[in-house]
C-alpha atoms as a PDB file:
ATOM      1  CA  UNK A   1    -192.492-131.515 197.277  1.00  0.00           C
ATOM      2  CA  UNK A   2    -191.912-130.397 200.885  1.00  0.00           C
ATOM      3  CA  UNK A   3    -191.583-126.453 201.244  1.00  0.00           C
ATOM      4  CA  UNK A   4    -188.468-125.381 202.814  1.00  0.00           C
ATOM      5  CA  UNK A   5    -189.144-123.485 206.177  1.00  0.00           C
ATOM      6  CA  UNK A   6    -188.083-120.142 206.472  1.00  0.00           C
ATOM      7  CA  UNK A   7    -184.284-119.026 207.637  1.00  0.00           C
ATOM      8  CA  UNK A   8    -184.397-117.909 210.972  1.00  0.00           C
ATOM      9  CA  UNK A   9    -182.943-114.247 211.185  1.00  0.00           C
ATOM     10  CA  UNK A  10    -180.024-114.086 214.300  1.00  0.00           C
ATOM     11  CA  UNK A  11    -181.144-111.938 216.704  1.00  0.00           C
ATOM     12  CA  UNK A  12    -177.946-109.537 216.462  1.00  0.00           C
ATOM     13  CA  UNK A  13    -178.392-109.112 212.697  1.00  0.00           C
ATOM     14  CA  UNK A  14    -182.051-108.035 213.361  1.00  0.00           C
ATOM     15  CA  UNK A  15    -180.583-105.647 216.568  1.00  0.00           C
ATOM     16  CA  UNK A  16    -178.433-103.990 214.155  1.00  0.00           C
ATOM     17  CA  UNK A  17    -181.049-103.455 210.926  1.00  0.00           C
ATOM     18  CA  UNK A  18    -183.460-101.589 213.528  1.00  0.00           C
ATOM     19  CA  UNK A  19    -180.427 -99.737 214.818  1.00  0.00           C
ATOM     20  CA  UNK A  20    -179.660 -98.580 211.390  1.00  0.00           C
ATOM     21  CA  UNK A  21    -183.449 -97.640 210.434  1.00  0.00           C
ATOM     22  CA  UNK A  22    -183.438 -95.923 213.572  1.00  0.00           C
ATOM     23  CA  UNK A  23    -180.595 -93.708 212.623  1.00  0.00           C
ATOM     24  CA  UNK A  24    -181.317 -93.510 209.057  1.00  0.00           C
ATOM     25  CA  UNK A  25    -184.924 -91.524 210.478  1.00  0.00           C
ATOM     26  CA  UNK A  26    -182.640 -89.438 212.250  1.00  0.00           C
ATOM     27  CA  UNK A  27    -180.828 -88.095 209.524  1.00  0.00           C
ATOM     28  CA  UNK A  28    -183.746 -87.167 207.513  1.00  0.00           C
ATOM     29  CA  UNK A  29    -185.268 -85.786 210.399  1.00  0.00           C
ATOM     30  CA  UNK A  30    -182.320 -83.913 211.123  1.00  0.00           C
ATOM     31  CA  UNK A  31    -181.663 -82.982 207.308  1.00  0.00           C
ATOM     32  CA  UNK A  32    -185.136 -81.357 206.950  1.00  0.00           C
ATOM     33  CA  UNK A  33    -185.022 -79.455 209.906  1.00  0.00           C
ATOM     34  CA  UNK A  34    -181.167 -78.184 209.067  1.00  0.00           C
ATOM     35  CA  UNK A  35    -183.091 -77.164 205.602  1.00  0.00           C
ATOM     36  CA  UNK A  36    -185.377 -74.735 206.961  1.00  0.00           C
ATOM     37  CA  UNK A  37    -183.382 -73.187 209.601  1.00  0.00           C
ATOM     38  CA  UNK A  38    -181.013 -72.430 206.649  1.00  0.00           C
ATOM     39  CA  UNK A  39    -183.755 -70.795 204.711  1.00  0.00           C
ATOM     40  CA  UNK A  40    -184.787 -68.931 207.800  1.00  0.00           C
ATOM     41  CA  UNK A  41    -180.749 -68.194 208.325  1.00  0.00           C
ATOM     42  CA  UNK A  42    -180.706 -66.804 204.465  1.00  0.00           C
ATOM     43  CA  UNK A  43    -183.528 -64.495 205.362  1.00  0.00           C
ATOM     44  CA  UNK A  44    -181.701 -63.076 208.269  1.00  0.00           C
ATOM     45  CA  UNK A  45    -178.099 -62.832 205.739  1.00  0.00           C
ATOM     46  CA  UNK A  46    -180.285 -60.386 202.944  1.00  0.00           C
ATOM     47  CA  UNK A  47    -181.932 -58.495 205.779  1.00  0.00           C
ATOM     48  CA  UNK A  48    -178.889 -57.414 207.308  1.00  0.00           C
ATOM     49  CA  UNK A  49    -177.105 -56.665 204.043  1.00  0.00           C
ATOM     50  CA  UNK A  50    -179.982 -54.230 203.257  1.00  0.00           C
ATOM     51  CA  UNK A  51    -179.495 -52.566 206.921  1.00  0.00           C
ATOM     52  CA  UNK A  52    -175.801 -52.363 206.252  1.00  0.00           C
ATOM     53  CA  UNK A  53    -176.194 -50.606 202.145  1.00  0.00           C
ATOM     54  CA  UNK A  54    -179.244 -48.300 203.995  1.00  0.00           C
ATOM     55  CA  UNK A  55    -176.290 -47.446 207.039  1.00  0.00           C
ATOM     56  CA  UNK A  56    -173.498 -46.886 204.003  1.00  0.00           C
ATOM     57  CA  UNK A  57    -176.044 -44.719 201.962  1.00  0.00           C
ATOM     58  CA  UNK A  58    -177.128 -42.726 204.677  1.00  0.00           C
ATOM     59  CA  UNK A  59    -173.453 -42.425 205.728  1.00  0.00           C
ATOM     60  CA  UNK A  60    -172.227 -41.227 202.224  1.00  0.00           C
ATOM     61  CA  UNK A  61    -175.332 -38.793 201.821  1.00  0.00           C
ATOM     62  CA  UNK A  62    -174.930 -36.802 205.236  1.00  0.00           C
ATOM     63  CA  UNK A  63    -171.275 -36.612 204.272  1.00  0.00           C
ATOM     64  CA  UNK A  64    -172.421 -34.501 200.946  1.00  0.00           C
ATOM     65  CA  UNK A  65    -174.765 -32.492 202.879  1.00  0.00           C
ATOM     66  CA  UNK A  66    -172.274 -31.587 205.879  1.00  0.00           C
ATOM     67  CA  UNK A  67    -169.948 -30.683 202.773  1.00  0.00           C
ATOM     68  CA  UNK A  68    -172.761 -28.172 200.974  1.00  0.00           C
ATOM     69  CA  UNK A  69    -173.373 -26.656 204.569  1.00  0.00           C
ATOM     70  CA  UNK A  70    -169.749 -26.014 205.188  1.00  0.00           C
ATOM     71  CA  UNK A  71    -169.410 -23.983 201.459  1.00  0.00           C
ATOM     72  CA  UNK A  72    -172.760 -22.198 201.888  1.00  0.00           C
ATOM     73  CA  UNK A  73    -171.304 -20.942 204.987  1.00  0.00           C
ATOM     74  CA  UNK A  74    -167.975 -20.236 203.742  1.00  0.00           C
ATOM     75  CA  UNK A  75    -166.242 -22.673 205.992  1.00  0.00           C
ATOM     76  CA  UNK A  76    -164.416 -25.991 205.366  1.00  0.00           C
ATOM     77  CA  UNK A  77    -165.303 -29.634 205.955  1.00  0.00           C
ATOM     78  CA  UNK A  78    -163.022 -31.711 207.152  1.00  0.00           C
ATOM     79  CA  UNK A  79    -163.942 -35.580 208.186  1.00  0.00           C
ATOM     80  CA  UNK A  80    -163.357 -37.620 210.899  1.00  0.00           C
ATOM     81  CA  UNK A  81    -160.447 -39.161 210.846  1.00  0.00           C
ATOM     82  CA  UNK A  82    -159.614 -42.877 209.709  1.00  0.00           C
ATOM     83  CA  UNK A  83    -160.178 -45.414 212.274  1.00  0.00           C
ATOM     84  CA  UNK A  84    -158.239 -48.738 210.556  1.00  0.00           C
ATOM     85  CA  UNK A  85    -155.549 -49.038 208.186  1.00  0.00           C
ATOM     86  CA  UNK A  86    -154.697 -52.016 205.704  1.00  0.00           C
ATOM     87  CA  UNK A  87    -151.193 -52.625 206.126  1.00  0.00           C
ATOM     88  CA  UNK A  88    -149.028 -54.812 203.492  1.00  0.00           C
ATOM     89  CA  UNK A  89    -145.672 -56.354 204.028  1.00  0.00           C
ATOM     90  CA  UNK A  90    -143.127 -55.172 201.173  1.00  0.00           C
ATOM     91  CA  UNK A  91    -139.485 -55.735 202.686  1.00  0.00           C
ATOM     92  CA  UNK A  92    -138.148 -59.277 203.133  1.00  0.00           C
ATOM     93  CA  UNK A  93    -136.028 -60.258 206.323  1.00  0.00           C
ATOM     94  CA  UNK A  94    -132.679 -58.957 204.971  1.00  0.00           C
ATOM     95  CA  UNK A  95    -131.032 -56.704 207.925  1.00  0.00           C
ATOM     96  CA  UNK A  96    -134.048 -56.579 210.102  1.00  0.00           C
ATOM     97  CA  UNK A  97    -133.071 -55.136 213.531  1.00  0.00           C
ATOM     98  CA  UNK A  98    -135.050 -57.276 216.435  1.00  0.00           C
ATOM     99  CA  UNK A  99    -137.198 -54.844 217.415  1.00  0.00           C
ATOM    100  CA  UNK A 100    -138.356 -54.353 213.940  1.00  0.00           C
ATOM    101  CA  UNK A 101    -138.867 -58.355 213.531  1.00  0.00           C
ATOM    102  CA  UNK A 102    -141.030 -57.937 216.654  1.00  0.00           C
ATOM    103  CA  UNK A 103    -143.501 -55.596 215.868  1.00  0.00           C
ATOM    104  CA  UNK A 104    -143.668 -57.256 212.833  1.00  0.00           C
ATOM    105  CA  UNK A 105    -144.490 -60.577 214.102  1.00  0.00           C
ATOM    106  CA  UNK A 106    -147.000 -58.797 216.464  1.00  0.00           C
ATOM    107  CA  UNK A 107    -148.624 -57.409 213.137  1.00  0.00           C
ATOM    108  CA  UNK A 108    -148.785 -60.938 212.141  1.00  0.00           C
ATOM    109  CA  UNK A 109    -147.295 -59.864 208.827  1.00  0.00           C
ATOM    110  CA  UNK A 110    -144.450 -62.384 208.800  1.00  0.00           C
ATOM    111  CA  UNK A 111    -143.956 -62.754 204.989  1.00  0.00           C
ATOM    112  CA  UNK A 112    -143.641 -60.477 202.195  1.00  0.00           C
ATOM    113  CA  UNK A 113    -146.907 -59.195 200.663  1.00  0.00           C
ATOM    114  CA  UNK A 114    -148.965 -60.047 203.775  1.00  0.00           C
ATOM    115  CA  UNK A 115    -151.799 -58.083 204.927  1.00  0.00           C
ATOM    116  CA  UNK A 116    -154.003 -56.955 207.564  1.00  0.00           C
ATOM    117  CA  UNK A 117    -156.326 -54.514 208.750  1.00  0.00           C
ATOM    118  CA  UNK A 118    -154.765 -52.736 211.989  1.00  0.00           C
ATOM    119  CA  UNK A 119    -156.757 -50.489 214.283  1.00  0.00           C
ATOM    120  CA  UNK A 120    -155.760 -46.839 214.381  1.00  0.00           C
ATOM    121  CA  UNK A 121    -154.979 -45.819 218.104  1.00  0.00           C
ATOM    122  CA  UNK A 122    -151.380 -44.185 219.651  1.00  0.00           C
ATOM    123  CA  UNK A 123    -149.786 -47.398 220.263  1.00  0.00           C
ATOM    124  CA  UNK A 124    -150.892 -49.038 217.242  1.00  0.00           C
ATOM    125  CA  UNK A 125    -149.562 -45.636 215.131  1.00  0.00           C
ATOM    126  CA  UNK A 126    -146.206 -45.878 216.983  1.00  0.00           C
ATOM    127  CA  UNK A 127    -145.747 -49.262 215.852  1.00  0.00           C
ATOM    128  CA  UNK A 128    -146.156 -48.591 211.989  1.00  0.00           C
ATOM    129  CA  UNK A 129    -144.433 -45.551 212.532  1.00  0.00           C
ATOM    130  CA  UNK A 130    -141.266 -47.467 214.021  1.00  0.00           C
ATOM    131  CA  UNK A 131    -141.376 -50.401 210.557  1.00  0.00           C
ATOM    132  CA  UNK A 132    -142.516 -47.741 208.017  1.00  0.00           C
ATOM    133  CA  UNK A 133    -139.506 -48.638 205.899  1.00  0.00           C
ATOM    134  CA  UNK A 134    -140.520 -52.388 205.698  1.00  0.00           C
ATOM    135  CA  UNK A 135    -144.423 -51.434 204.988  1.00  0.00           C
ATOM    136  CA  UNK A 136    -146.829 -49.851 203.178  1.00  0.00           C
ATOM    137  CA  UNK A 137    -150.497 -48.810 204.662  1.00  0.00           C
ATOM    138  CA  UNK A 138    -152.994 -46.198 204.042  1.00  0.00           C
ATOM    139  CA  UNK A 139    -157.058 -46.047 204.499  1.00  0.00           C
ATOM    140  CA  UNK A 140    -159.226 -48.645 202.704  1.00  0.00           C
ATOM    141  CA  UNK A 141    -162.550 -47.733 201.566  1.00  0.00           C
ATOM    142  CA  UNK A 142    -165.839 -49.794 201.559  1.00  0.00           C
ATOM    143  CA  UNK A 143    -165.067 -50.940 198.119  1.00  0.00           C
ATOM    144  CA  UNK A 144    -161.674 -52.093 199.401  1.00  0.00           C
ATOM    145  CA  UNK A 145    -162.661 -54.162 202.168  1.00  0.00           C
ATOM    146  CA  UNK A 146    -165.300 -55.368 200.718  1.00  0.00           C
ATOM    147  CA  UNK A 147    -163.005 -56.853 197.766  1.00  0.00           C
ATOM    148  CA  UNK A 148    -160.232 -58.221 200.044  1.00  0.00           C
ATOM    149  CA  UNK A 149    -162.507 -60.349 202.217  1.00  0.00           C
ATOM    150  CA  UNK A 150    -164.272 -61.790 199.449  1.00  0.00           C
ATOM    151  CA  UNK A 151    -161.215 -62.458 196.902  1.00  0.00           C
ATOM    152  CA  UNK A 152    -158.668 -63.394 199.431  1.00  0.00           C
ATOM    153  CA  UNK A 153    -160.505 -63.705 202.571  1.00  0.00           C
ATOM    154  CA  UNK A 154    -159.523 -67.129 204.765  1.00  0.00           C
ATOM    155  CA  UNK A 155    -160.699 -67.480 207.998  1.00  0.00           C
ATOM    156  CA  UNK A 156    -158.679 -69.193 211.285  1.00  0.00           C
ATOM    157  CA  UNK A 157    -160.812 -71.849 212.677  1.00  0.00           C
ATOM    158  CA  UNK A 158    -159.634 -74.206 215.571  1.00  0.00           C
ATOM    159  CA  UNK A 159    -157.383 -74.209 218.674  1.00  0.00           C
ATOM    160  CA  UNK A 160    -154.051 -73.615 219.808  1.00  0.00           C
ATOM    161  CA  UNK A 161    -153.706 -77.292 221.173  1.00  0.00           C
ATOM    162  CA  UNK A 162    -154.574 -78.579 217.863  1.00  0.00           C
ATOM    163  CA  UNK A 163    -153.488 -76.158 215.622  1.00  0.00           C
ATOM    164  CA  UNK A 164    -155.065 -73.639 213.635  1.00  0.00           C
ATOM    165  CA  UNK A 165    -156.827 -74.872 209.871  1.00  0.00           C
ATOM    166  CA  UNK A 166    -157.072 -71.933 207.273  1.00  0.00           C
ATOM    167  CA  UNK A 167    -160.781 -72.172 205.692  1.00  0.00           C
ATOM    168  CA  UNK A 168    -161.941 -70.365 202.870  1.00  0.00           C
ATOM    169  CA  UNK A 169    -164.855 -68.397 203.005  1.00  0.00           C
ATOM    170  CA  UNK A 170    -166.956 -69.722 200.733  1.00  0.00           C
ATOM    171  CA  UNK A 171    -169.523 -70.510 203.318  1.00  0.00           C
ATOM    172  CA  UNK A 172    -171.141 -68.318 206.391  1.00  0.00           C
ATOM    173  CA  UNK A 173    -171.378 -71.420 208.719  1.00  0.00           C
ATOM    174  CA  UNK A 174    -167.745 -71.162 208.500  1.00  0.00           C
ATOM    175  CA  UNK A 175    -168.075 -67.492 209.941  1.00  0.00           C
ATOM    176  CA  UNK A 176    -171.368 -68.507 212.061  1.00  0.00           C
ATOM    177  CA  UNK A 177    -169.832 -71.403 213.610  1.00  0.00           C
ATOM    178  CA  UNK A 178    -166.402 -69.057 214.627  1.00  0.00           C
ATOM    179  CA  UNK A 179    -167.995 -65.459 215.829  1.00  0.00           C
ATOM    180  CA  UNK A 180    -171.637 -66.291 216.269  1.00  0.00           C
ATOM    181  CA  UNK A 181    -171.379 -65.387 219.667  1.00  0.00           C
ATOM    182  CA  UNK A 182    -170.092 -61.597 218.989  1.00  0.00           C
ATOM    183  CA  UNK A 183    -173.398 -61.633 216.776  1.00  0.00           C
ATOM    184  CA  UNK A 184    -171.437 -61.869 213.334  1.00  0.00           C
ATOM    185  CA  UNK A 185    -172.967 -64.656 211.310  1.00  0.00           C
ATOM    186  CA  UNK A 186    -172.443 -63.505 207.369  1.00  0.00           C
ATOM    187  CA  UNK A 187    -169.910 -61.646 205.420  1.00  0.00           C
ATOM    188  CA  UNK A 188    -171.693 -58.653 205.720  1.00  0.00           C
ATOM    189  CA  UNK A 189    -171.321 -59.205 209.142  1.00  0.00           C
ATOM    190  CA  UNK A 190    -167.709 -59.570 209.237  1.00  0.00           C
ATOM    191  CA  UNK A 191    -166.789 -56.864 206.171  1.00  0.00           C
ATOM    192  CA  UNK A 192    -169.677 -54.063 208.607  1.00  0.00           C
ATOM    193  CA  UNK A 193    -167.407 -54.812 211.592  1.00  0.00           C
ATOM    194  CA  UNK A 194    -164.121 -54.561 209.724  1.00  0.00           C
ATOM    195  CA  UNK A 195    -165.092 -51.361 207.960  1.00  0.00           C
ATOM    196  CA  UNK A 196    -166.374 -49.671 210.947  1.00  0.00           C
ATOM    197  CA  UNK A 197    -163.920 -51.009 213.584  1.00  0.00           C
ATOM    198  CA  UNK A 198    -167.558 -52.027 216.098  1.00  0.00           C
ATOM    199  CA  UNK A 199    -166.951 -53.493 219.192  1.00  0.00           C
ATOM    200  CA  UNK A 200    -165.780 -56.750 218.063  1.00  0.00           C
ATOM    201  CA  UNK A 201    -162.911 -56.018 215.964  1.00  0.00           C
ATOM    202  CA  UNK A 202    -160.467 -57.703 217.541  1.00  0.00           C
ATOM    203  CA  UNK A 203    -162.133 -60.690 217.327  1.00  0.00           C
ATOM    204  CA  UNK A 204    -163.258 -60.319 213.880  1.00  0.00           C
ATOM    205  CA  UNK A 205    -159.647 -59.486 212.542  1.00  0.00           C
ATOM    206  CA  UNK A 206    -158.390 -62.114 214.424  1.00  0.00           C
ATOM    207  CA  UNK A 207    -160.400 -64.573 212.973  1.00  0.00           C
ATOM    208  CA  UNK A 208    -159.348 -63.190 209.623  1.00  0.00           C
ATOM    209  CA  UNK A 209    -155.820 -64.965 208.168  1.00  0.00           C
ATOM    210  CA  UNK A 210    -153.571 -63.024 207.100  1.00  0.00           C
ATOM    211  CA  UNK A 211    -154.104 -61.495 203.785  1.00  0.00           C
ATOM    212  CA  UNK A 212    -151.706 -63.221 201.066  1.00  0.00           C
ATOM    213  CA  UNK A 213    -152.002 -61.006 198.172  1.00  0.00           C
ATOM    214  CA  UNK A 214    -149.600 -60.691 194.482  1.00  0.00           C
ATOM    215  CA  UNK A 215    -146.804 -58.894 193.378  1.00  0.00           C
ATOM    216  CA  UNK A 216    -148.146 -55.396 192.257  1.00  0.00           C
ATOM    217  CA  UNK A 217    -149.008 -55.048 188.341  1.00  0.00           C
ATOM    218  CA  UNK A 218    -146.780 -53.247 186.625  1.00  0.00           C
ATOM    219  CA  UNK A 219    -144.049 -54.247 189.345  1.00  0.00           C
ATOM    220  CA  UNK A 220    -143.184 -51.544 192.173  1.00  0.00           C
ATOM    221  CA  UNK A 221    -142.110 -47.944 191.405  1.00  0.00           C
ATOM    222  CA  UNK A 222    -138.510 -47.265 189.437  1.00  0.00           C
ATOM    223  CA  UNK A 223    -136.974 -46.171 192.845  1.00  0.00           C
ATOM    224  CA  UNK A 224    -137.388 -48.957 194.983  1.00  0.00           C
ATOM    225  CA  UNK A 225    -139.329 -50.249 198.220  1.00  0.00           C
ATOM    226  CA  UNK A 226    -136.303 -48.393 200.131  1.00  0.00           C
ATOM    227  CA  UNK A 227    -137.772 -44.633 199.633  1.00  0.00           C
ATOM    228  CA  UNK A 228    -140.744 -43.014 201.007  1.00  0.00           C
ATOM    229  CA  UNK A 229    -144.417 -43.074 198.674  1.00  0.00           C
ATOM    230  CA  UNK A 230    -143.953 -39.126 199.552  1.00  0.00           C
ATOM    231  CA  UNK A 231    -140.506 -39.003 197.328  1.00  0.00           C
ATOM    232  CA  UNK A 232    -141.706 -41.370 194.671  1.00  0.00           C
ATOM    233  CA  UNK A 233    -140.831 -44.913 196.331  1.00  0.00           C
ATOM    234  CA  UNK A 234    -143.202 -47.423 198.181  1.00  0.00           C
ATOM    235  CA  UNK A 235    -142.480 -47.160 201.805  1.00  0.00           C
ATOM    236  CA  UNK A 236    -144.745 -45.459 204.134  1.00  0.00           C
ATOM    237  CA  UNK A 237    -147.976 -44.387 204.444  1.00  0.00           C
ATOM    238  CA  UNK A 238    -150.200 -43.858 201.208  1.00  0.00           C
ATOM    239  CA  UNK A 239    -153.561 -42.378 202.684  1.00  0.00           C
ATOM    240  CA  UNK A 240    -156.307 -42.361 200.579  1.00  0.00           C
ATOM    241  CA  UNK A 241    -154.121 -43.881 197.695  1.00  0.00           C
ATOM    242  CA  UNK A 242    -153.838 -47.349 199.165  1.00  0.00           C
ATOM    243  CA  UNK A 243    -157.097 -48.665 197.308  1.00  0.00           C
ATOM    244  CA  UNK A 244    -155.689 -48.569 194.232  1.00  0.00           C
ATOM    245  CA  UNK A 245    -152.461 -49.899 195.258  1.00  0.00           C
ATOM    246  CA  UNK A 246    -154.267 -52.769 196.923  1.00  0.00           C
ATOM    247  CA  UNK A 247    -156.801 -53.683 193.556  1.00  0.00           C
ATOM    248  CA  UNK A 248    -153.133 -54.061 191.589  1.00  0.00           C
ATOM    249  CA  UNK A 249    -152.251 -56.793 194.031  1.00  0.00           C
ATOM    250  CA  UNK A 250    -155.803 -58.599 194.639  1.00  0.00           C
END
């Protein structure tokens, strides 16, 4: 019996297997090395959560003591004021005035129970002065903040030319990848920056969508989004009272 000689291989089909081995040792090459930078990456994410609860503690406790030195020496504390506001959207479109549409647009709260975090200054106070009767806003707290971003926290990644794609942040590459260069990599990052308005707020509330957040439980109070919080209604600003306001809506 005479043996069959072997199939010659084309030379194109052989081109093509070493190309694919070739990037096949690539990947895993690439896929191991992605794997320890990300360990190295988690290391960095717990270290600067520790330095941020350390900066909050240490925050909170000279607070206490400047309050005990103000009683022991019969004097008053009072603390510096708030330097960003949460602002939700409670009024629909019905009879807004153009200016009013404006500012709101510019607050990039353009549909009802929208919200962002606005930075306090004169021209910024004017403007939420000028749609109080359309808003609600007061002073978040850690807890606050913290609670929006992660609950109902969506980040705006892409470009004007192509449009803008509304990511969830369930992932800090998706922060990394966006504000890396303004040395925010984490959520810590992001919520530190928020909370404490640093030097890239802009860019950090920017890159935060728009909050969408629920109707209120319980439904708003029994005299209407038309009247002032001060005189029992929901328009205006709350102060210190917005956190709970905001948990009945998260």
């Amino acid at each position: 019996m005479v043996a069959k000689a072997p199939t010659a291989v084309p030379e194109s089909v052989l081109k093509k297997r070493r190309t694919s081995e070739k990037i096949a040792a690539e990947r895993a090459a690439a896929a191991v090395k992605a794997k320890a930078a990300r360990k190295i990456t988690k290391k960095e994410y717990v270290k600067r959560a520790e330095t941020y609860a350390a900066e909050y503690r240490a925050a909170a406790r000279n607070t206490v003591e400047a309050k005990r030195a103000a009683r022991a020496e019969g004097k008053f504390y009072v603390p510096a004021g708030a330097k960003v506001v949460f602002v939700v959207r409670i009024r629909g479109i019905n009879g807004l005035a153009p200016k009013v549409r404006k500012i709101l647009q510019l607050l990039r709260l353009r549909q009802i129970h929208n919200g962002v975090f606005v930075k306090l200054n004169y021209a910024t106070l004017r403007m939420l002065q000028r749609v109080e009767p359309y808003i609600t806003y007061g002073y978040p707290n850690l807890k606050t903040t913290r609670e929006l971003i992660y609950k109902r926290g969506f980040g705006k990644v892409g470009s004007r030319p192509k449009g803008w794609s509304r990511l969830p942040l369930s992932d800090n590459r998706v922060i990394e990848q966006s504000l890396s260069k303004h040395g925010i990599i984490c959520m810590e990052d992001l919520i530190h920056e928020i909370h404490t308005v640093g030097p890239a707020f802009k860019q950090a509330n920017n890159f935060l969508w728009p909050f969408k957040l629920n109707s209120p439980k319980g439904g708003f109070s029994k005299k209407g989004k038309l009247i002032h919080v001060c005189e029992g209604g929901e328009a205006g600003n709350r102060g210190e009272l917005m956190d709970a306001f905001v948990r009945k809506m998260l």
